[in-house]
PDB file of N, CA and C in Angstrom:
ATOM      1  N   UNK A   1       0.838  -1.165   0.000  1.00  0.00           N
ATOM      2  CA  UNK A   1       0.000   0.000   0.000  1.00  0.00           C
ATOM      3  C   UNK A   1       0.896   1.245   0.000  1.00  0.00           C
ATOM      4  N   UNK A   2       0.950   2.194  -1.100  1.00  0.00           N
ATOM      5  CA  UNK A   2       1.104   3.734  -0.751  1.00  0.00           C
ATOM      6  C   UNK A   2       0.834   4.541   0.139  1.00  0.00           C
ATOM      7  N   UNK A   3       1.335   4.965   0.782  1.00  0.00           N
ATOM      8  CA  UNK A   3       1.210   5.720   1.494  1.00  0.00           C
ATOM      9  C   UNK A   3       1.584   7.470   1.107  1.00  0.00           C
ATOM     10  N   UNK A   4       0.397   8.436   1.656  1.00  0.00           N
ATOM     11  CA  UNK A   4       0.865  10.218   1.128  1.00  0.00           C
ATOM     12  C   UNK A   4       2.444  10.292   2.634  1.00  0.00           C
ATOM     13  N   UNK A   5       3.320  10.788   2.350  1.00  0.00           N
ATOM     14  CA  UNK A   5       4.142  11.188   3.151  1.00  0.00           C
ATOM     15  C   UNK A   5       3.577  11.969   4.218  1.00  0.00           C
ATOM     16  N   UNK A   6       2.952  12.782   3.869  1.00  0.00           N
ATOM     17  CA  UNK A   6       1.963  14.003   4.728  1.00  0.00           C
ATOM     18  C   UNK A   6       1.208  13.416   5.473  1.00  0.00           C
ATOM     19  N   UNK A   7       1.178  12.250   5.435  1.00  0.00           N
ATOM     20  CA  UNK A   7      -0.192  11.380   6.782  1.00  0.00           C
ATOM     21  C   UNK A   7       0.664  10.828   7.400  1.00  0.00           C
ATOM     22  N   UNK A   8       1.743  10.710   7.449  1.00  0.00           N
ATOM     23  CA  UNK A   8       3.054   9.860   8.625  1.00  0.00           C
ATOM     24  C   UNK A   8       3.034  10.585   9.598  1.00  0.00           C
ATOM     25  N   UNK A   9       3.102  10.190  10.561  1.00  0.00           N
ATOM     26  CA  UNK A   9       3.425  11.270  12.107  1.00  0.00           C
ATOM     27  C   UNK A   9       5.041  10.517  12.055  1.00  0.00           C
ATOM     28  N   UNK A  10       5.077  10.950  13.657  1.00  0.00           N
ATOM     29  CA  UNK A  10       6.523  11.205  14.007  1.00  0.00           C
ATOM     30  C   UNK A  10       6.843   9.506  14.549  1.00  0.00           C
ATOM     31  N   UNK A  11       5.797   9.152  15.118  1.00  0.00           N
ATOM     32  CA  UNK A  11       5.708   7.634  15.617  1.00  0.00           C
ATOM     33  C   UNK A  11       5.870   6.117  14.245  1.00  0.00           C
ATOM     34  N   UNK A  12       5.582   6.727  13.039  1.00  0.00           N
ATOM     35  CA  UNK A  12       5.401   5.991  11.595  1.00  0.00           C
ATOM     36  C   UNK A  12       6.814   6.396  11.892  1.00  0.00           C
ATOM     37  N   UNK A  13       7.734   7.504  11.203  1.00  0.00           N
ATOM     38  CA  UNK A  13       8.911   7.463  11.309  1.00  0.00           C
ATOM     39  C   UNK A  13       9.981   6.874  11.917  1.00  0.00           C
ATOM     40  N   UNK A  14       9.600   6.883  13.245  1.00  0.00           N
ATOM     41  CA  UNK A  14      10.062   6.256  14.512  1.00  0.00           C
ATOM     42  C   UNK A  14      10.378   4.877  14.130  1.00  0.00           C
ATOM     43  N   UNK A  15       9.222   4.533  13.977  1.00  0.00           N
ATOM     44  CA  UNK A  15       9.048   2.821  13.520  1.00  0.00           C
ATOM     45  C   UNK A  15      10.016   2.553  12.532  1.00  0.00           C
ATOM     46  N   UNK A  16       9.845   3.227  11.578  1.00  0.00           N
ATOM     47  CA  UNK A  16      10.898   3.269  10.541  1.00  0.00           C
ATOM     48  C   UNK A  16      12.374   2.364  10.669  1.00  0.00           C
ATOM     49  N   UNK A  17      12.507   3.704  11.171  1.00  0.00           N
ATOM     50  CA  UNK A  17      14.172   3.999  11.879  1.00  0.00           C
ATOM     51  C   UNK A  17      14.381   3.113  12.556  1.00  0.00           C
ATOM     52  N   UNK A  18      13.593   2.252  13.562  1.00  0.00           N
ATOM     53  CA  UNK A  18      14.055   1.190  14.756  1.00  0.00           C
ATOM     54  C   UNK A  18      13.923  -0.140  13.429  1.00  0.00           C
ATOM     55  N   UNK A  19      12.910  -0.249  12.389  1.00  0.00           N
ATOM     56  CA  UNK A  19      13.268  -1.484  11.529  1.00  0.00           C
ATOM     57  C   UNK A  19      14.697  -0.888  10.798  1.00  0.00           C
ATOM     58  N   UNK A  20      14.863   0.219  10.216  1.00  0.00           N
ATOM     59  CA  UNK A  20      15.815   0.464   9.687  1.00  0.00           C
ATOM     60  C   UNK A  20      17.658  -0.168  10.444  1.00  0.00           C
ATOM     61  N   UNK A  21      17.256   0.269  11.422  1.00  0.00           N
ATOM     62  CA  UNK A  21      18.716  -0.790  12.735  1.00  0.00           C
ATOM     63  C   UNK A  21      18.513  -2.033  12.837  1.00  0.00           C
ATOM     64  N   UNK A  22      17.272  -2.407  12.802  1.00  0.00           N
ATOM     65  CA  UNK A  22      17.129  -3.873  13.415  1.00  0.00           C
ATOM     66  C   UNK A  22      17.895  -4.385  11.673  1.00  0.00           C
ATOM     67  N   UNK A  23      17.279  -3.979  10.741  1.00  0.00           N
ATOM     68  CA  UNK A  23      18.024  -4.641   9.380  1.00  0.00           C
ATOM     69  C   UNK A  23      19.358  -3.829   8.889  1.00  0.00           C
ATOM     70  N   UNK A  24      20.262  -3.481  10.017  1.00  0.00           N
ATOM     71  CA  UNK A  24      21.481  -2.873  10.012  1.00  0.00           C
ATOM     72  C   UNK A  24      21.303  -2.295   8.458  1.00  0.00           C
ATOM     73  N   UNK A  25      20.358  -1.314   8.849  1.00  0.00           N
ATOM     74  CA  UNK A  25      20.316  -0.115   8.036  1.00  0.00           C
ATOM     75  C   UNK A  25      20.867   1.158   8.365  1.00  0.00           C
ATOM     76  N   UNK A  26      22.229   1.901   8.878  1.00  0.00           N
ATOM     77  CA  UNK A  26      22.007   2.891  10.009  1.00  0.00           C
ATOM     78  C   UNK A  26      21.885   4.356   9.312  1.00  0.00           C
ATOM     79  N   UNK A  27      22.181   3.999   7.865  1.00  0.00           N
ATOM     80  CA  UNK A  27      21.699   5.652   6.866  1.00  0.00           C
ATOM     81  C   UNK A  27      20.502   5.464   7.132  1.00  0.00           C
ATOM     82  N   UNK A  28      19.596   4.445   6.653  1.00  0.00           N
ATOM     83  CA  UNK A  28      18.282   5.232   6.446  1.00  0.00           C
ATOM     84  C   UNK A  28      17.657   5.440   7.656  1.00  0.00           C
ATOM     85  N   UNK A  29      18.048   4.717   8.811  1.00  0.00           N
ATOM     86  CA  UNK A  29      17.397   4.576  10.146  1.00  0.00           C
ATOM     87  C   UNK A  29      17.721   6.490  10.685  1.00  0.00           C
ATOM     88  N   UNK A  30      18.732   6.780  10.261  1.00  0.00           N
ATOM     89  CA  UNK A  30      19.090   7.856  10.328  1.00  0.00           C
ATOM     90  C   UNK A  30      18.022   9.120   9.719  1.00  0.00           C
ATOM     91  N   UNK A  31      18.200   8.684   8.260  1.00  0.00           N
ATOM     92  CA  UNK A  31      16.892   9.562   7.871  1.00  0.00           C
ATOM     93  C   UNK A  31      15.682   9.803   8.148  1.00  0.00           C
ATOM     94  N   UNK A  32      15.395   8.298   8.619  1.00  0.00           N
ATOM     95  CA  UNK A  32      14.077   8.274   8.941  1.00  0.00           C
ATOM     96  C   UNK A  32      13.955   9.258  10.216  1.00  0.00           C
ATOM     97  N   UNK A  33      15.256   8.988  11.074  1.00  0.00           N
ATOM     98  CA  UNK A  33      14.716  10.058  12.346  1.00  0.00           C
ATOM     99  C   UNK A  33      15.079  11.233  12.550  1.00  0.00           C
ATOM    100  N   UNK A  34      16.042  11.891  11.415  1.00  0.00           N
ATOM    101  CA  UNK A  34      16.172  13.078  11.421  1.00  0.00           C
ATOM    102  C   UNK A  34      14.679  13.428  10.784  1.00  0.00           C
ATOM    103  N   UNK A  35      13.538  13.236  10.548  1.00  0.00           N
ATOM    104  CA  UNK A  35      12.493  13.498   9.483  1.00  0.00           C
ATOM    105  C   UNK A  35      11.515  13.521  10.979  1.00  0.00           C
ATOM    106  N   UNK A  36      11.679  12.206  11.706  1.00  0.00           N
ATOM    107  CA  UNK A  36      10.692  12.486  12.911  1.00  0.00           C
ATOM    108  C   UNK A  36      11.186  13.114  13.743  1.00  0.00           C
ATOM    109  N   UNK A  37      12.443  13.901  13.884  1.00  0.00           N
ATOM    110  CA  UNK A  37      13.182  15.411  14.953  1.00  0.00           C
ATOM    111  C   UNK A  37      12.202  16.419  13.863  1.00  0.00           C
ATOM    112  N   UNK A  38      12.885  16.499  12.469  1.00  0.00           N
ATOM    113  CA  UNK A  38      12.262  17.588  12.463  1.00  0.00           C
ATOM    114  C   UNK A  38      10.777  18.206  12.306  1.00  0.00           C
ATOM    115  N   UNK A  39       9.835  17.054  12.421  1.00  0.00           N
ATOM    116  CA  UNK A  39       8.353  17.429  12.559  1.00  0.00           C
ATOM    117  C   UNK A  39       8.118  17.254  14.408  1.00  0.00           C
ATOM    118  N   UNK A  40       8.756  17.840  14.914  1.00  0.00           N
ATOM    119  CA  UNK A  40       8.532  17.227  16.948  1.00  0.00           C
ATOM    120  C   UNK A  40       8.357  18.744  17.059  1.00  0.00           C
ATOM    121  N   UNK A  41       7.846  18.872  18.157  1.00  0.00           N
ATOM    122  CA  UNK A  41       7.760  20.769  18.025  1.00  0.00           C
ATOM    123  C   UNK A  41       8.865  21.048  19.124  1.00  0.00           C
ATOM    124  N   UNK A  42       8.529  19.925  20.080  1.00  0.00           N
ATOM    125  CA  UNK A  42       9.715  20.473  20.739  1.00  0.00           C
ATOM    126  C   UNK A  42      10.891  19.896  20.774  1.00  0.00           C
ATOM    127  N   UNK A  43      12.011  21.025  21.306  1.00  0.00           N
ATOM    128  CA  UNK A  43      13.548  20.626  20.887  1.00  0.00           C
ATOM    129  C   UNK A  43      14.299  20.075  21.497  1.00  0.00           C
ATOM    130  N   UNK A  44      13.741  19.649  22.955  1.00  0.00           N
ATOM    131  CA  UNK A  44      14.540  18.302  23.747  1.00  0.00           C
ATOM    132  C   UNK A  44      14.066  17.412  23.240  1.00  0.00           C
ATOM    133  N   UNK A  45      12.670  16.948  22.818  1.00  0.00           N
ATOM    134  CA  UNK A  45      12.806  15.462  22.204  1.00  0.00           C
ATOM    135  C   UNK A  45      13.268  15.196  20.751  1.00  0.00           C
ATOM    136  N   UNK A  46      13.084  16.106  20.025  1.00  0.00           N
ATOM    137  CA  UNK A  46      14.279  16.603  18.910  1.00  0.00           C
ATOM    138  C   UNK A  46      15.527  16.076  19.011  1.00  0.00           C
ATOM    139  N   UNK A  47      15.750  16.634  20.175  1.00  0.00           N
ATOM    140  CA  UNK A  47      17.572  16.493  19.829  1.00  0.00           C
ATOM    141  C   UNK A  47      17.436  15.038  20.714  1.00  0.00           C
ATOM    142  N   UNK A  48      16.598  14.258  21.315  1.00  0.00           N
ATOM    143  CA  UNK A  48      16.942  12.900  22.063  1.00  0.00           C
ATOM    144  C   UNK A  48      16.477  12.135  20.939  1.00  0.00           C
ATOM    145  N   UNK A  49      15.758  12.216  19.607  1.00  0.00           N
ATOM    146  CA  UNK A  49      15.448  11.511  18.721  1.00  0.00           C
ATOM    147  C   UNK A  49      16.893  11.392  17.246  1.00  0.00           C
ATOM    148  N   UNK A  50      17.437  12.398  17.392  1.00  0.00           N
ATOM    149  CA  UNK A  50      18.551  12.726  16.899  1.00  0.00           C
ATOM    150  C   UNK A  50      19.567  12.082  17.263  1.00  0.00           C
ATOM    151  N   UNK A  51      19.691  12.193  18.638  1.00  0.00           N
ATOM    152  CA  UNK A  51      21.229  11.070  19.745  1.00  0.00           C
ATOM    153  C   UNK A  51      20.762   9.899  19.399  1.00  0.00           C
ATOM    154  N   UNK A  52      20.087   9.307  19.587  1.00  0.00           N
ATOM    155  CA  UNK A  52      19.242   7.878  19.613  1.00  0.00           C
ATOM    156  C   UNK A  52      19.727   7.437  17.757  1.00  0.00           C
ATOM    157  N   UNK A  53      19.685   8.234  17.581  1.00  0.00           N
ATOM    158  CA  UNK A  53      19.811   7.624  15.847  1.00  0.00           C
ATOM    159  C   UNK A  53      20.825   8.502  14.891  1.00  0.00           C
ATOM    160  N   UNK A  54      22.040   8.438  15.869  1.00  0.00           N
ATOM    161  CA  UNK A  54      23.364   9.044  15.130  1.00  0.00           C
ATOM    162  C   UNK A  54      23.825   8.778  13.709  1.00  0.00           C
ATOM    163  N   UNK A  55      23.760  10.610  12.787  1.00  0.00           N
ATOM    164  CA  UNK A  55      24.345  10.062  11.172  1.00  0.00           C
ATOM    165  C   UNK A  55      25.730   9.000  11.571  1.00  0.00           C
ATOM    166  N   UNK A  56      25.786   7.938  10.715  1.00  0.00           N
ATOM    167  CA  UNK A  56      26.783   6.727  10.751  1.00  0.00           C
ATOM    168  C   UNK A  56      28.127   7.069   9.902  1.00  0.00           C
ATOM    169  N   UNK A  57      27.816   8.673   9.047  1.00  0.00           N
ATOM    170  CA  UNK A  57      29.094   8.990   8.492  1.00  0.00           C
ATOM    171  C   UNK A  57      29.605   9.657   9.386  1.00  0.00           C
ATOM    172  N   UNK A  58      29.194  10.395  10.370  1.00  0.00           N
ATOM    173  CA  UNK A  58      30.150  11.097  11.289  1.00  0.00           C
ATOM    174  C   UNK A  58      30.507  10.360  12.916  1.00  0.00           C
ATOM    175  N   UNK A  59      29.534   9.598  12.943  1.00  0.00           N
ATOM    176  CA  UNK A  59      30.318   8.369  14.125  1.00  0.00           C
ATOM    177  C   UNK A  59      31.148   6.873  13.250  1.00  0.00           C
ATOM    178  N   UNK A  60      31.158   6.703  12.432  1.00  0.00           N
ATOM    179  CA  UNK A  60      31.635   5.548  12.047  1.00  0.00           C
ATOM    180  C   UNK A  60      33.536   5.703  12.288  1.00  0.00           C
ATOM    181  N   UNK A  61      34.519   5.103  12.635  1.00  0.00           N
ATOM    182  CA  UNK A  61      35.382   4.925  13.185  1.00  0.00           C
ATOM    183  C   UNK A  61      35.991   3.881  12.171  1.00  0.00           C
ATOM    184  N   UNK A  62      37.312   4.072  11.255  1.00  0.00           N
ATOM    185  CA  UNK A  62      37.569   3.531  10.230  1.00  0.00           C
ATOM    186  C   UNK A  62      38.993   2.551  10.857  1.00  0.00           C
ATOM    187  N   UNK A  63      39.312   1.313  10.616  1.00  0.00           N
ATOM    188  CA  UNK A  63      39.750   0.625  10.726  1.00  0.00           C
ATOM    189  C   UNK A  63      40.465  -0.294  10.007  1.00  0.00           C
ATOM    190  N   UNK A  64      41.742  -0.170  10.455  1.00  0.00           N
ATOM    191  CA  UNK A  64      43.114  -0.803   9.652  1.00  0.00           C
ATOM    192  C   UNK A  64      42.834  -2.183   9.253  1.00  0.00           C
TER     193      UNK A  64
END
């Protein structure tokens, strides 16, 4: 089923993002929750939805 983007809340996103890790996805799990920070109105759970689902290009740690 299609879905309009515009009918997702922040909790659809959410969901997203936690299947997105569980199938060691961590870009899109990423996208998905930078998308549910930026529809949150407020900016502590913003930025705890953000920590929770760190971009993987700027924590990833490269190895010899």
């Amino acid at each position: 089923m299609t879905r309009d983007p515009a009918d997702l809340t922040v909790a659809d996103y959410l969901d997203g993002a936690r299947e997105m890790t569980a199938a060691d996805r961590p870009y899109l799990a990423h996208l998905l929750a930078e998308e549910a920070a930026r529809r949150t109105a407020d900016p502590a759970t913003a930025a705890g939805i953000r920590a929770s689902f760190p971009d993987p290009a700027i924590t990833r740690t490269e190895s010899d």
